[in-house]
Protein backbone atom coordinates (compact mmCIF):
# COMPACT_ATOMS: atom_id res chain seq x y z
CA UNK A 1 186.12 74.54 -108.43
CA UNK A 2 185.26 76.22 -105.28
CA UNK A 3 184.43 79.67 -107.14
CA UNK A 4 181.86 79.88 -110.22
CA UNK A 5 181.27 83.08 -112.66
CA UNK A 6 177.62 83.08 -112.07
CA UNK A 7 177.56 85.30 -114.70
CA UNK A 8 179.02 83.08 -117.63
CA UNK A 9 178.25 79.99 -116.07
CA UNK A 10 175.47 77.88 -115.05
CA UNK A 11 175.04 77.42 -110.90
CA UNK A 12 176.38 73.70 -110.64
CA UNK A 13 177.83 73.27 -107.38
CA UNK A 14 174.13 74.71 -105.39
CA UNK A 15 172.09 72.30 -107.62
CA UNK A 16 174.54 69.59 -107.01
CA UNK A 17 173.82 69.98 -103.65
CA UNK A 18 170.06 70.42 -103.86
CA UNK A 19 169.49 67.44 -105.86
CA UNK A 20 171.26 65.26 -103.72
CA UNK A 21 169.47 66.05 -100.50
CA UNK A 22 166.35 65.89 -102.66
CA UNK A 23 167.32 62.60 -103.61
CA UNK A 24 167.76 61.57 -100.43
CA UNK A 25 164.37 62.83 -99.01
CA UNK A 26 163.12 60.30 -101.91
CA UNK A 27 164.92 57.26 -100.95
CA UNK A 28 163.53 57.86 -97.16
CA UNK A 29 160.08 57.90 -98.50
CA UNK A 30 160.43 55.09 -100.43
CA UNK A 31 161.73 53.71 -97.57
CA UNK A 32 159.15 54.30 -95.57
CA UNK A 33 157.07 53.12 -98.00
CA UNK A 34 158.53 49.47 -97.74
CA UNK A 35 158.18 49.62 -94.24
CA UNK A 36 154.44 50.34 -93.04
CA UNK A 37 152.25 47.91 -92.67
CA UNK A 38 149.50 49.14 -94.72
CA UNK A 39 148.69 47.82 -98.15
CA UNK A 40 149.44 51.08 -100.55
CA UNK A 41 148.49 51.22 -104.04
CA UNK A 42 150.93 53.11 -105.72
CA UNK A 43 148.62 53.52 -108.68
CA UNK A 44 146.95 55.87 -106.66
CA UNK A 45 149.39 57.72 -104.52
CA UNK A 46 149.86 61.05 -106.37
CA UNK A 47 153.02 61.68 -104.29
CA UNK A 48 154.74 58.45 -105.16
CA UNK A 49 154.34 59.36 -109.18
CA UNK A 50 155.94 63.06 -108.30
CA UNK A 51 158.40 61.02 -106.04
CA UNK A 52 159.41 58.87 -109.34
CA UNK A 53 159.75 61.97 -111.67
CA UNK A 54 162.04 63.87 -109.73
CA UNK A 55 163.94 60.82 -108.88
CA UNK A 56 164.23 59.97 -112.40
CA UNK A 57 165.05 63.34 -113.31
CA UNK A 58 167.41 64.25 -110.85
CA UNK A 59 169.52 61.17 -111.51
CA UNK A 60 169.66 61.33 -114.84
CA UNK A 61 170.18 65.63 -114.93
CA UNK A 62 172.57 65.43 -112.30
CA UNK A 63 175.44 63.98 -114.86
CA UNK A 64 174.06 65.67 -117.65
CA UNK A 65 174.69 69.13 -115.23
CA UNK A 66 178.36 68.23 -114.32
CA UNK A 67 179.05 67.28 -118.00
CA UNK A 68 177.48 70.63 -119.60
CA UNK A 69 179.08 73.16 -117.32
CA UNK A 70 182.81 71.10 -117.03
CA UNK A 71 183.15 68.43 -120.02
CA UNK A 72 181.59 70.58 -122.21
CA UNK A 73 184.93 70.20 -124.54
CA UNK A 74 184.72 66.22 -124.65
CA UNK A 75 180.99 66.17 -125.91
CA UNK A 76 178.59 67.77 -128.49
CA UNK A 77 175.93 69.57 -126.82
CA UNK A 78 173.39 68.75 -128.67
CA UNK A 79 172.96 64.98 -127.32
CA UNK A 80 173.55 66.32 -123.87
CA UNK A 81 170.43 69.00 -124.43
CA UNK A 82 168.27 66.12 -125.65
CA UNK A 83 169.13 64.19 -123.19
CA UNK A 84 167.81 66.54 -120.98
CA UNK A 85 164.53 67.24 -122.80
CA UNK A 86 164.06 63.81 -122.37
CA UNK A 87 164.55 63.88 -118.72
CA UNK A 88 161.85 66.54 -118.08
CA UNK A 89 159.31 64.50 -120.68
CA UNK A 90 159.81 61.69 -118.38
CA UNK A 91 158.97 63.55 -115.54
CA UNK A 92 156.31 65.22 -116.74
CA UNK A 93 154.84 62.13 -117.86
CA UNK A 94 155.26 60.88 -114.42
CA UNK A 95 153.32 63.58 -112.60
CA UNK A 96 150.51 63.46 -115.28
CA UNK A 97 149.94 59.98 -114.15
CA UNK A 98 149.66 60.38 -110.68
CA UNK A 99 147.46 63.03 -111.31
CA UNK A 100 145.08 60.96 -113.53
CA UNK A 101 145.32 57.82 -111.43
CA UNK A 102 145.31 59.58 -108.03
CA UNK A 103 142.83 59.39 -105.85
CA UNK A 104 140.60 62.38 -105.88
CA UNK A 105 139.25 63.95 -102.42
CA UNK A 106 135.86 64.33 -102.26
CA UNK A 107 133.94 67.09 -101.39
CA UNK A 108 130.66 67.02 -100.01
């Protein structure tokens, strides 16, 4: 468990990690978020769209990660690679709406 083949298999354990801490980050935004004073409208915060995608993402690939490099015997692969294309057109979809709804700076 401690010791991968990087060669014949995917890096599981470092993304693990990674996406966790990322994770985390997000749930301190949001938060911080809930906790200022200010009126935000989230419509128009570009980084609370990106925030949702990779939280969506990330909680969703993270099982879909452990499950294709260690239960790959109990499962057809094909649901669990749709599953992630599905993931990442969620996210995408995510960040294209913060970037159409954002607000735009303006330059004089």
């Amino acid at each position: 468990m401690c010791f991968e083949n990087y060669l014949n298999q995917i890096q599981t354990i470092p993304y693990l990690i990674a996406s966790v801490l990322l994770i985390t980050s997000i749930v301190f935004y949001f938060s911080e978020i809930l906790n200022t004073d200010e009126v935000l409208f989230i419509k128009t915060n570009i980084m609370f769209w990106v925030s949702v995608g990779y939280l969506l993402y990330l909680a969703g690939n993270i099982p879909v990660r452990v499950v294709r490099n260690y239960l790959y015997e109990l499962v057809d692969l094909k649901y669990i690679l749709e599953i992630s294309s599905v993931l990442s057109i969620v996210m995408n979809i995510c960040f294209i709406f913060g970037f159409i709804w954002g607000e735009k700076d303006k330059q004089y």
